[in-house]
C-alpha atoms as a PDB file:
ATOM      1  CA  UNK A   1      18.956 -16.664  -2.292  1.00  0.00           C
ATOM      2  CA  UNK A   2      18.806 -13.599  -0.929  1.00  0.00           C
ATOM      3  CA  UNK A   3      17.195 -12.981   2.518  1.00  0.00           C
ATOM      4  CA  UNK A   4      14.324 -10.968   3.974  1.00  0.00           C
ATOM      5  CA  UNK A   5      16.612  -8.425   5.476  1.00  0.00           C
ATOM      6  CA  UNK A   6      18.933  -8.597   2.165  1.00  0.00           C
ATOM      7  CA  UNK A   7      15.589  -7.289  -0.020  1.00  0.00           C
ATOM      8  CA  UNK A   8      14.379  -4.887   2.753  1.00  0.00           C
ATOM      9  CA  UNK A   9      17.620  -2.954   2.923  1.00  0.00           C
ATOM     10  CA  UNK A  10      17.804  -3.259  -1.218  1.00  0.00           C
ATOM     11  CA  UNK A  11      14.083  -1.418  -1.208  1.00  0.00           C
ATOM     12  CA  UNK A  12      15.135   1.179   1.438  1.00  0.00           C
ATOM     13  CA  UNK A  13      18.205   1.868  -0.196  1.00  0.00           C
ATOM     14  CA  UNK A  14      15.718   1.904  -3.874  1.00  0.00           C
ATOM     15  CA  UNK A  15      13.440   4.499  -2.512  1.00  0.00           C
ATOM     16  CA  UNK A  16      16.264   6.564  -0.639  1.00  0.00           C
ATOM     17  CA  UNK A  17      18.235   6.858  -4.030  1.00  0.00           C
ATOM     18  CA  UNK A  18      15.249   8.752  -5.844  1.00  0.00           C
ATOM     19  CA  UNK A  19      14.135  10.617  -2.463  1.00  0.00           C
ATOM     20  CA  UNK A  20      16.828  13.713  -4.067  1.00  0.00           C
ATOM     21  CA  UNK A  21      15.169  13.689  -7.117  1.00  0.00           C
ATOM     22  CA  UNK A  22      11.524  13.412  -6.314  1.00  0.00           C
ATOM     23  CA  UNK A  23      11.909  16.337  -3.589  1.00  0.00           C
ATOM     24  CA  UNK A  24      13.512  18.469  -6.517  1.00  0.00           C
ATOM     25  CA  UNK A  25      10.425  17.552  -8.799  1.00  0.00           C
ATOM     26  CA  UNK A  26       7.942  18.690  -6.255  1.00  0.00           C
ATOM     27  CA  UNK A  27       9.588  22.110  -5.311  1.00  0.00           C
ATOM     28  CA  UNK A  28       8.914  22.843  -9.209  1.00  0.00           C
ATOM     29  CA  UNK A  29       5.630  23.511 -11.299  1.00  0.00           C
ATOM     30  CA  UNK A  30       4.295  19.791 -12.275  1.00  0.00           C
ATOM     31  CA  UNK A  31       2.693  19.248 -15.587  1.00  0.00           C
ATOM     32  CA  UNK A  32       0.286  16.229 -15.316  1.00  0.00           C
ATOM     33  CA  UNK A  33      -1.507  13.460 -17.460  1.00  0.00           C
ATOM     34  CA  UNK A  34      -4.709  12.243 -17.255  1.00  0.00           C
ATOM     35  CA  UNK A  35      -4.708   8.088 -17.337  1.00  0.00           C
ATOM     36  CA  UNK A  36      -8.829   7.100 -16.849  1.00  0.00           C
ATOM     37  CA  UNK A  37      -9.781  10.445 -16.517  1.00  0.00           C
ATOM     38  CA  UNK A  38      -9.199  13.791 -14.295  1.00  0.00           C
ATOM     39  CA  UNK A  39      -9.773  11.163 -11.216  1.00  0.00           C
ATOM     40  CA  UNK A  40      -6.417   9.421 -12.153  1.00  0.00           C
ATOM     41  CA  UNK A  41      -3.691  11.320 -13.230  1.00  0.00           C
ATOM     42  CA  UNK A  42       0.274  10.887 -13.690  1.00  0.00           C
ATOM     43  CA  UNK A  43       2.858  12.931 -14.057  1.00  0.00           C
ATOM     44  CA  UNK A  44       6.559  12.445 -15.941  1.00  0.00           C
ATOM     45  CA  UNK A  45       7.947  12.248 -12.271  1.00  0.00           C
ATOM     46  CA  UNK A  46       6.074   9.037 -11.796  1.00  0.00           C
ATOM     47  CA  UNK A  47       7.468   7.422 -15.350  1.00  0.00           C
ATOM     48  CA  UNK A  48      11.386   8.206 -14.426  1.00  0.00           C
ATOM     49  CA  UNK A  49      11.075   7.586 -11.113  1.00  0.00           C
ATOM     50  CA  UNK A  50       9.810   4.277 -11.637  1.00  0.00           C
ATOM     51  CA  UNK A  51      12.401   3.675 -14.437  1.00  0.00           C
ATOM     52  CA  UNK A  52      15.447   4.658 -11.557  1.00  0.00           C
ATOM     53  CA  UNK A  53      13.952   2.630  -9.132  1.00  0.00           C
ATOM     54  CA  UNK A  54      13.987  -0.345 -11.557  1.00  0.00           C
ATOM     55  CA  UNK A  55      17.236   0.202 -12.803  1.00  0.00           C
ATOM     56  CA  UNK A  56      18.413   0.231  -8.999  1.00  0.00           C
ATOM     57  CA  UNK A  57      16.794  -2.962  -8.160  1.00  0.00           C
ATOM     58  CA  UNK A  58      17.818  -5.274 -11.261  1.00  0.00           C
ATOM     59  CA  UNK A  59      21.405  -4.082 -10.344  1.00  0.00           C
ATOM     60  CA  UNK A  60      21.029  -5.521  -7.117  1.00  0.00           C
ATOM     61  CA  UNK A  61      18.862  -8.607  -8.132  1.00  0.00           C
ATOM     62  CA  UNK A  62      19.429  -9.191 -11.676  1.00  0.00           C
ATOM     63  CA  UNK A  63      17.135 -12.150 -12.558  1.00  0.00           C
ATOM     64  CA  UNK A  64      14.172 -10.378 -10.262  1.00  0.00           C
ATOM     65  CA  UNK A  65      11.003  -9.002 -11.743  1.00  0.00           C
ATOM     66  CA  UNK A  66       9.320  -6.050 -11.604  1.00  0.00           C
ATOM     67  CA  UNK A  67       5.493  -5.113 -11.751  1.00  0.00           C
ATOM     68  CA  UNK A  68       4.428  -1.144 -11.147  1.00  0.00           C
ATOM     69  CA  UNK A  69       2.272   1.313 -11.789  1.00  0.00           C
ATOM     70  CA  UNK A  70       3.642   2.827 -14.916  1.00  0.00           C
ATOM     71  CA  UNK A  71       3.511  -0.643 -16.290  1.00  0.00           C
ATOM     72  CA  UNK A  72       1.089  -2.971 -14.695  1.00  0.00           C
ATOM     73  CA  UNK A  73       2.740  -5.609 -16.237  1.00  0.00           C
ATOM     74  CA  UNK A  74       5.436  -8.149 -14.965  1.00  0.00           C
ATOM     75  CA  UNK A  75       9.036  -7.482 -16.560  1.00  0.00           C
ATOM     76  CA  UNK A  76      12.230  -8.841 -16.340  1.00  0.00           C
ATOM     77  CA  UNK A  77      15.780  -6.774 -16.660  1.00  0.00           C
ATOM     78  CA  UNK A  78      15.702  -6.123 -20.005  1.00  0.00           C
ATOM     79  CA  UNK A  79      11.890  -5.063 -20.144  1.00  0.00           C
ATOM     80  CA  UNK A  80      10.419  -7.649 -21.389  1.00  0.00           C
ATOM     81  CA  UNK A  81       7.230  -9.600 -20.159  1.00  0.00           C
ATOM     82  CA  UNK A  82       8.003 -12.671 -17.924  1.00  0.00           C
ATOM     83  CA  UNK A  83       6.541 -15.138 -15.754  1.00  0.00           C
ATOM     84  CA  UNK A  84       8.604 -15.736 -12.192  1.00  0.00           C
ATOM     85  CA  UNK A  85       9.191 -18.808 -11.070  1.00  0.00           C
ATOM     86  CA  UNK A  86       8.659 -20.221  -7.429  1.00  0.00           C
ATOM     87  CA  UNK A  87      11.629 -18.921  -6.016  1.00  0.00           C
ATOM     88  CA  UNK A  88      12.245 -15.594  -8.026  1.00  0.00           C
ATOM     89  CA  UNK A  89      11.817 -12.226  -6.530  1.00  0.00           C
ATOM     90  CA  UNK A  90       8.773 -10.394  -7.507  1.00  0.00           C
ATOM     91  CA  UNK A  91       8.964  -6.734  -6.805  1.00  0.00           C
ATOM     92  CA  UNK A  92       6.061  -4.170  -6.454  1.00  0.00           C
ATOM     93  CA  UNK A  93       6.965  -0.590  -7.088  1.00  0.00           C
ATOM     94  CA  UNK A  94       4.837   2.544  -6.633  1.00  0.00           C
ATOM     95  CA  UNK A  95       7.323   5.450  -7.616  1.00  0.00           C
ATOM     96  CA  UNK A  96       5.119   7.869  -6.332  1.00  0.00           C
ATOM     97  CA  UNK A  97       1.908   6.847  -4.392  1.00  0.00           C
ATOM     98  CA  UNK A  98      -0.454   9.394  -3.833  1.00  0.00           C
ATOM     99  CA  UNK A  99       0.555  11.338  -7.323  1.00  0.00           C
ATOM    100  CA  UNK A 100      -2.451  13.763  -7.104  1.00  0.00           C
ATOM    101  CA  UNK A 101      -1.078  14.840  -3.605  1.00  0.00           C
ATOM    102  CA  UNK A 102       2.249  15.432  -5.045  1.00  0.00           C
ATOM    103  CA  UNK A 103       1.076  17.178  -8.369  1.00  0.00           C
ATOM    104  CA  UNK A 104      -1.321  19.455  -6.259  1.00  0.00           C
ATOM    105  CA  UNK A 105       2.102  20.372  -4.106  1.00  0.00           C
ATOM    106  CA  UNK A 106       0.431  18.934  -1.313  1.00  0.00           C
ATOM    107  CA  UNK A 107       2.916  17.298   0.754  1.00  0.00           C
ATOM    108  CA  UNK A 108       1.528  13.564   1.479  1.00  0.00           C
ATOM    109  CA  UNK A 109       3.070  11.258  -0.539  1.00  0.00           C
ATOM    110  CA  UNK A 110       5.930   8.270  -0.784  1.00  0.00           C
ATOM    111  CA  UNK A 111       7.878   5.826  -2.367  1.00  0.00           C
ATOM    112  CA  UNK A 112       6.094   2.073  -1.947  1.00  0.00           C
ATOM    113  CA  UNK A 113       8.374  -0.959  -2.592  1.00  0.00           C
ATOM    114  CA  UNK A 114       7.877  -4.517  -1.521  1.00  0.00           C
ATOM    115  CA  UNK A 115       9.370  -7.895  -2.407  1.00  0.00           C
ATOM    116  CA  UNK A 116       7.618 -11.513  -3.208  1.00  0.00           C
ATOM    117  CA  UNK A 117       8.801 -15.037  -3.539  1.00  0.00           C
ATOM    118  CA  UNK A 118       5.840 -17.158  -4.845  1.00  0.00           C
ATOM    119  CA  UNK A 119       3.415 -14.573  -3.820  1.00  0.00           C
ATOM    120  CA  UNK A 120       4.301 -14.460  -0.561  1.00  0.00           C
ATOM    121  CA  UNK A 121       5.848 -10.691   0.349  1.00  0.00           C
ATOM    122  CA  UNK A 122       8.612 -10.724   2.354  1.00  0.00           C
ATOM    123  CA  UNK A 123       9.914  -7.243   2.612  1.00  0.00           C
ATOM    124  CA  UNK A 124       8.533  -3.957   2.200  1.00  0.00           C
ATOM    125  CA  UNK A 125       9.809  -0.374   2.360  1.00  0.00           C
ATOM    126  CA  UNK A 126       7.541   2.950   2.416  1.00  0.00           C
ATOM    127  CA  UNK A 127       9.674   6.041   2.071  1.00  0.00           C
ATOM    128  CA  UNK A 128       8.364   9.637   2.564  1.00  0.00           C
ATOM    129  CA  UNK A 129      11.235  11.697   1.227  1.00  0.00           C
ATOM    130  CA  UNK A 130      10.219  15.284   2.283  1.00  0.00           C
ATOM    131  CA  UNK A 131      10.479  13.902   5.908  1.00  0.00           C
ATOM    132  CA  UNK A 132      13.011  11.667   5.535  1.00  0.00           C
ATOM    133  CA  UNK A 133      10.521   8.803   7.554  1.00  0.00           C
ATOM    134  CA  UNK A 134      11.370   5.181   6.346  1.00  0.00           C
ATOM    135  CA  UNK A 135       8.949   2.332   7.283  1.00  0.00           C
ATOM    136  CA  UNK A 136      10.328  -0.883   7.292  1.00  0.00           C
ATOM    137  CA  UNK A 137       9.118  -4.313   7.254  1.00  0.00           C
ATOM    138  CA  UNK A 138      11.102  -7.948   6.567  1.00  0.00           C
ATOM    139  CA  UNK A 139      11.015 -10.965   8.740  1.00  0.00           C
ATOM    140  CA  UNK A 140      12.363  -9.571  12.268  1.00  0.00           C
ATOM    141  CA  UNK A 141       9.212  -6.980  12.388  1.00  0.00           C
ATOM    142  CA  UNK A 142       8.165  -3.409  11.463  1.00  0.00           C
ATOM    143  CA  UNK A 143      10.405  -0.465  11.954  1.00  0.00           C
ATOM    144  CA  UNK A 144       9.430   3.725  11.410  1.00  0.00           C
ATOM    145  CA  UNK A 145      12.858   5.171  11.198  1.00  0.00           C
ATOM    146  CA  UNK A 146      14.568   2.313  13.187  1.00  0.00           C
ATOM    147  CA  UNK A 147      12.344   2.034  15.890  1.00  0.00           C
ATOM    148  CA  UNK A 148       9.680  -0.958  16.257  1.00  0.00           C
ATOM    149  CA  UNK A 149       6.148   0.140  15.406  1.00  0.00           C
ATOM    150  CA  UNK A 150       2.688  -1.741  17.267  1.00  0.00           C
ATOM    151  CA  UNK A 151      -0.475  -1.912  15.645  1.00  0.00           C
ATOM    152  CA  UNK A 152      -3.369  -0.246  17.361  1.00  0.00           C
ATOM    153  CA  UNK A 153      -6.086  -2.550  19.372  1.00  0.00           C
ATOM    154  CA  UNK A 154      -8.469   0.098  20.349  1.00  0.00           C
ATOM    155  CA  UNK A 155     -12.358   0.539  20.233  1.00  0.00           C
ATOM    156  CA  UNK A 156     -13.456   2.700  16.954  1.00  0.00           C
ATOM    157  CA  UNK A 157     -14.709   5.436  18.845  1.00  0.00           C
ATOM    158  CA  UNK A 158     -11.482   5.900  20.081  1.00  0.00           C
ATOM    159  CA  UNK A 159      -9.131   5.551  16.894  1.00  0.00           C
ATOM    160  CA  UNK A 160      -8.792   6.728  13.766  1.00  0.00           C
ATOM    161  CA  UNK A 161      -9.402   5.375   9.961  1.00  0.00           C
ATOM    162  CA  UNK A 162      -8.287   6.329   6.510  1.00  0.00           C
ATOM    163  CA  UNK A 163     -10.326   5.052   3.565  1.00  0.00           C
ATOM    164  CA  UNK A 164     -10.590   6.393  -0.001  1.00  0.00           C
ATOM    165  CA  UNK A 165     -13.760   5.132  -0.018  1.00  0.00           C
ATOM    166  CA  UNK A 166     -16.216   5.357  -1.905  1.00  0.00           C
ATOM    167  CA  UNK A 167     -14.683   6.465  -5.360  1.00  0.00           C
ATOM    168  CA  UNK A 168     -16.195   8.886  -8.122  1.00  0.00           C
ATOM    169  CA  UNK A 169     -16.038   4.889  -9.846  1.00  0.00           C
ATOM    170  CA  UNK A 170     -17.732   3.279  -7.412  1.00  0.00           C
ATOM    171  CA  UNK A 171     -20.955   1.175  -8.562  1.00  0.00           C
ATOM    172  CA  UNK A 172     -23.638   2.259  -6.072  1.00  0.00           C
ATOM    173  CA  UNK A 173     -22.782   5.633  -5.040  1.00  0.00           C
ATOM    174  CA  UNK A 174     -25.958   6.054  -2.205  1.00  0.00           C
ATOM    175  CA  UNK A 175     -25.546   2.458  -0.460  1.00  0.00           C
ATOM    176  CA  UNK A 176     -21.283   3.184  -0.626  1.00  0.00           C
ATOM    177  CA  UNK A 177     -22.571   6.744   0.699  1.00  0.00           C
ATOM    178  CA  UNK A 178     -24.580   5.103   3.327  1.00  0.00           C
ATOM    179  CA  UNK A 179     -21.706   3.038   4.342  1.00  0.00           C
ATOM    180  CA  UNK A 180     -18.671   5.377   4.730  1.00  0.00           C
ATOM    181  CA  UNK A 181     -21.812   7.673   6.626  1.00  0.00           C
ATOM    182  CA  UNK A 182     -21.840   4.568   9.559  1.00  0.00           C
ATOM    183  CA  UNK A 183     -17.985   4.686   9.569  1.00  0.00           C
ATOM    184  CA  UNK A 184     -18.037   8.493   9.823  1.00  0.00           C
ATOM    185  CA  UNK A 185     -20.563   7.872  13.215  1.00  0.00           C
ATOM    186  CA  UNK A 186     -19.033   5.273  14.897  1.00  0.00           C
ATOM    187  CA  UNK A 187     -14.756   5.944  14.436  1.00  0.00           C
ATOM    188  CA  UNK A 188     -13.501   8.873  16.572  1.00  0.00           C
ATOM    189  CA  UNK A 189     -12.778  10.800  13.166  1.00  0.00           C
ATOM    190  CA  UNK A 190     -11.997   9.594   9.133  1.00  0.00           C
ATOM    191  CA  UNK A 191      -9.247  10.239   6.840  1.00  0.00           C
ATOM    192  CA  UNK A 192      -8.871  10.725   3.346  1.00  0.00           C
ATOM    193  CA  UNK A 193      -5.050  10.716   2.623  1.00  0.00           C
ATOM    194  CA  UNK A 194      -4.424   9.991  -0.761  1.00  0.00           C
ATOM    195  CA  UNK A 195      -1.833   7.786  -0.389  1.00  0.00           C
ATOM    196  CA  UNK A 196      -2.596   3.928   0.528  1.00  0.00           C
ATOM    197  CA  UNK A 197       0.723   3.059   0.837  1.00  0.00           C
ATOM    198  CA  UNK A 198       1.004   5.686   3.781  1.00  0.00           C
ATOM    199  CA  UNK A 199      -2.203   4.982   5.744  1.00  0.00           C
ATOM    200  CA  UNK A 200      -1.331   1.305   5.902  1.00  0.00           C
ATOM    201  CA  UNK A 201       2.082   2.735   7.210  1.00  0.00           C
ATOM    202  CA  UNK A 202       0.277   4.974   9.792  1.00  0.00           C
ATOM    203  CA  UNK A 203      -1.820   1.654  10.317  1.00  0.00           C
ATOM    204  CA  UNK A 204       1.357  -0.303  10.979  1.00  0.00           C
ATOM    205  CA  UNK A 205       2.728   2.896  13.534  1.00  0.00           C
ATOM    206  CA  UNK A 206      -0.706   2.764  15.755  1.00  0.00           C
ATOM    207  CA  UNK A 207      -1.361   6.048  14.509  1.00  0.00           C
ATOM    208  CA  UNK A 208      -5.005   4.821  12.298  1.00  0.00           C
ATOM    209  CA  UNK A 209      -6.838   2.077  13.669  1.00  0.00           C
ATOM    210  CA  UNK A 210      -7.999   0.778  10.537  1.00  0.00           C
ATOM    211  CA  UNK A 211      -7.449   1.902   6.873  1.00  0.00           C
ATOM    212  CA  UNK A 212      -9.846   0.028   4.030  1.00  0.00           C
ATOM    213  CA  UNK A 213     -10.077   0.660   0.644  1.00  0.00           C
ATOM    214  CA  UNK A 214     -11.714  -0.772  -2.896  1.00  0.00           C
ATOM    215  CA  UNK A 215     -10.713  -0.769  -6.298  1.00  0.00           C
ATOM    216  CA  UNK A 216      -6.508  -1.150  -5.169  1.00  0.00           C
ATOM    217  CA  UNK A 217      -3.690  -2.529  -6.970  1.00  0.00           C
ATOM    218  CA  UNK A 218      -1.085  -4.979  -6.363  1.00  0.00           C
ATOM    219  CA  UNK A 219       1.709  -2.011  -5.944  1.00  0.00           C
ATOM    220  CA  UNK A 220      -0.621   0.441  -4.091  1.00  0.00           C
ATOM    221  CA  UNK A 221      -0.983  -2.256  -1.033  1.00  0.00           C
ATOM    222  CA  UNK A 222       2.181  -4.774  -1.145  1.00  0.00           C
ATOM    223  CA  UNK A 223       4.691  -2.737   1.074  1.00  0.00           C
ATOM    224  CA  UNK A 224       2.184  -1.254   3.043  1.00  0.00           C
ATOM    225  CA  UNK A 225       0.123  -4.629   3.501  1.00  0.00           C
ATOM    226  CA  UNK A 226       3.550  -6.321   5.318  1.00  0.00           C
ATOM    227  CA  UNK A 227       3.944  -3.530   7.200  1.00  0.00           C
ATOM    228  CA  UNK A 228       0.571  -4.048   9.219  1.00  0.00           C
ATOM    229  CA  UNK A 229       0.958  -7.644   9.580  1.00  0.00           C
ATOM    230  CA  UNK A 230       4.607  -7.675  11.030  1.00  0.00           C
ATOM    231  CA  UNK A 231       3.378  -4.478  13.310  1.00  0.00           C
ATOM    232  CA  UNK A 232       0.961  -7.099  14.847  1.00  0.00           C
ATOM    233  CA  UNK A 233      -1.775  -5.740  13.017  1.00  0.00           C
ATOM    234  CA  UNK A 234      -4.318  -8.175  10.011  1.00  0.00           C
ATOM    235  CA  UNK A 235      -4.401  -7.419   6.444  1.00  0.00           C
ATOM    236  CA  UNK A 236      -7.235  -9.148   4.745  1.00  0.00           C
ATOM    237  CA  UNK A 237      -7.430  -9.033   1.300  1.00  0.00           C
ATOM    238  CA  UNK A 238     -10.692  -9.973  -0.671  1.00  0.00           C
ATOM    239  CA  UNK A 239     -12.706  -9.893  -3.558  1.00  0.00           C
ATOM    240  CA  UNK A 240     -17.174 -10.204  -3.814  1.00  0.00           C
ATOM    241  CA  UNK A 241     -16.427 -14.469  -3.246  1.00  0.00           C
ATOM    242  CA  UNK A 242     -12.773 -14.964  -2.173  1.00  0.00           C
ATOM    243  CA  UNK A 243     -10.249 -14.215   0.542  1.00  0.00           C
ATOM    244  CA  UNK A 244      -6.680 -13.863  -0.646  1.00  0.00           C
ATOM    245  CA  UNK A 245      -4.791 -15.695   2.137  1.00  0.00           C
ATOM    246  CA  UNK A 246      -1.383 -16.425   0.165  1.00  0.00           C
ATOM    247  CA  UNK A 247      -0.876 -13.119  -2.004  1.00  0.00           C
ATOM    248  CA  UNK A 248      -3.267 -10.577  -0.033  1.00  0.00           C
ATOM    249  CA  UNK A 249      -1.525  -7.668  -2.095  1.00  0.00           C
ATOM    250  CA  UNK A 250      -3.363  -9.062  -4.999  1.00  0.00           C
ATOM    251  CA  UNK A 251      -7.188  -8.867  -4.150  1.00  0.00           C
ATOM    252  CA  UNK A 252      -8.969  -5.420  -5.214  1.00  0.00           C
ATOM    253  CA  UNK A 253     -10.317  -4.778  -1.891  1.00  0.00           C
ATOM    254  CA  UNK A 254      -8.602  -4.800   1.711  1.00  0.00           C
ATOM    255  CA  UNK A 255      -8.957  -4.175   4.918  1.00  0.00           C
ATOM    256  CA  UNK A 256      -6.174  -3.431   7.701  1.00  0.00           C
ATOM    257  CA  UNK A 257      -6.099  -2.937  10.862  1.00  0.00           C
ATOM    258  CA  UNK A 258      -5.279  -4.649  15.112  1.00  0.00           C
ATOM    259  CA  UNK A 259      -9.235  -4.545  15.905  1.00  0.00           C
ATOM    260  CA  UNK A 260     -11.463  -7.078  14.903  1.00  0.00           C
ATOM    261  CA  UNK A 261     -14.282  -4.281  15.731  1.00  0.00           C
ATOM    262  CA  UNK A 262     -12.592  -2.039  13.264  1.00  0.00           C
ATOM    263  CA  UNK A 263     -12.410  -4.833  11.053  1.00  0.00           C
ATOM    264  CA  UNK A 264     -16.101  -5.282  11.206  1.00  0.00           C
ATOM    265  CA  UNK A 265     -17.472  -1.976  10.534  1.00  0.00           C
ATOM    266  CA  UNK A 266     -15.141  -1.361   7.339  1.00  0.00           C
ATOM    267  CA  UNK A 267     -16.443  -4.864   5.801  1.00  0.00           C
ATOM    268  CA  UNK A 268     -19.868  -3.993   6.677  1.00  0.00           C
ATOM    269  CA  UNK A 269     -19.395  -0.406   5.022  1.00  0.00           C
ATOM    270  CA  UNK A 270     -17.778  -1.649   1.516  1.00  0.00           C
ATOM    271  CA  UNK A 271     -21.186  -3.783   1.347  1.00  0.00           C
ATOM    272  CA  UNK A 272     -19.907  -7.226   3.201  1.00  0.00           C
ATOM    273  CA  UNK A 273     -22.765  -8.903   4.107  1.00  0.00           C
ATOM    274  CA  UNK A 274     -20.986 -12.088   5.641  1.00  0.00           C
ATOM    275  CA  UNK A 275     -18.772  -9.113   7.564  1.00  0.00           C
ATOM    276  CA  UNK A 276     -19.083 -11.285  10.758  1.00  0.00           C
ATOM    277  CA  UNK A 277     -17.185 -14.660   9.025  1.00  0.00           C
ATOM    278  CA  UNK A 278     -15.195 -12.731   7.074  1.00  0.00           C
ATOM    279  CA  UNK A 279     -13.497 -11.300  10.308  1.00  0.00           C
ATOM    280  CA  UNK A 280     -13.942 -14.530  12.125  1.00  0.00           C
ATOM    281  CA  UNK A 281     -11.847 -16.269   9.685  1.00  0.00           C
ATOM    282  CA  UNK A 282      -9.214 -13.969  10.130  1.00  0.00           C
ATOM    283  CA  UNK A 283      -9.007 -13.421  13.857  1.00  0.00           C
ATOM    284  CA  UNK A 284     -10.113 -17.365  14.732  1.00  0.00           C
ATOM    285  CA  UNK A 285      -7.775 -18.509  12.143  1.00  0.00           C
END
């Protein structure tokens, strides 16, 4: 069985192992793919990145799974579909989060990698190679670069939040309009990274107050999602009926942040109406 701090240091030393290769990639013209459409795209970085990463962590844990984002499925060692058991280790990889930073040579993006055991993450690891900055999470806490990190408790006018919010996909473009305009009044200022995985890291350092998004994936949040929550911060995962209170990296929609005012406005923005509860149940809990 292999302990928090055993899978932490086995994702840090995952991401660090393809930093070389990934900073090479970007200092070179990038050809890219389009996946949905010219909203999503991918590039052959993100496929053989992901494949080095895997190949790293089955040598370390062997009868682990994978799911990522160049194959949204879950696979064992040898690649083929599989169902984990209780006790196995479920890892979430995003090779490269924030791809359309990276293939526009803009330099915001990172390595996300986080381990489960019966939904339950219990270490994550977001690596930005062209800084060398490595955010750690496992049982003992949060750590940027070795040092302990603190989630922000502040009120909105005087913090930060990142959102990608609302998307070219979103359903109701004017009432999503309407609520990332009432975010846009009442935070200090709003950020559009494109990267999740590093706003929830920022989140996690007390540099945003908040970050919220719709519309994520398992991979985009899982690393990123510890981080908060062992920086002292709330992740809250949710769908339109449900909170997810065991596997939060697994609900489409998410807020994070240390302020239950923060907390507030970004429900009531992504069209919460129960906002209020919502919160409650988190902070009261």
């Amino acid at each position: 069985m292999y302990t928090s701090h055993e899978l932490a240091r086995i994702a840090a030393d995952a991401a660090r192992q393809v930093g070389p290769y990934l900073i090479e990639a970007f200092s070179r013209p990038r050809t890219v793919e389009l996946k949905a459409d010219f909203h999503d795209v991918v590039t052959v970085h993100d496929k053989e990145s992901q494949r080095r990463i895997a190949d790293f962590l089955f040598a370390e844990t062997p009868e682990s799974f994978i799911v990522g984002e160049e194959s949204s499925r879950m696979l064992t060692c040898d690649g083929r579909p599989g169902t984990p058991g209780e006790g196995d280790v479920v890892w979430y990889v995003d090779p490269i989060d924030g791809t359309s930073n990276f293939a526009s040579g803009f330099d915001h993006w990172c390595v996300s990698i986080a381990a489960a055991r019966g939904g339950a993450l219990t270490a994550g690891v977001v690596y930005q190679p062209t800084t060398n900055t490595l955010y750690l999470a496992d049982d003992a806490g949060a750590l940027r670069n070795g040092q302990p990190m603190r989630v922000l408790d502040a009120p909105v006018e005087d913090g930060m939040i990142a959102t990608e919010f609302p998307s070219a996909r979103i359903p109701d473009p004017e009432e999503a309009a309407r609520g990332f305009t009432r975010v846009v009044a009442a935070a200090r200022s709003v950020r559009r990274t494109g990267s999740t995985a590093l706003a929830l890291a920022e989140v996690a350092a007390g540099h945003f107050l908040a970050a919220f998004n719709v519309g994520t994936h398992p991979w985009d949040v899982a690393a990123g999602a510890l981080l908060v929550e062992r920086a002292g911060g709330r992740y809250l995962g949710f769908d339109d009926t449900s909170v997810y209170r065991r596997d939060p990296q697994n609900a489409p929609n998410f807020v994070a942040t240390g302020s239950r005012q923060a907390a507030l406005l970004a429900l009531s923005a992504v069209g919460r109406a129960d906002a209020k509860a919502l919160a409650a149940g988190v902070w009261d809990a």
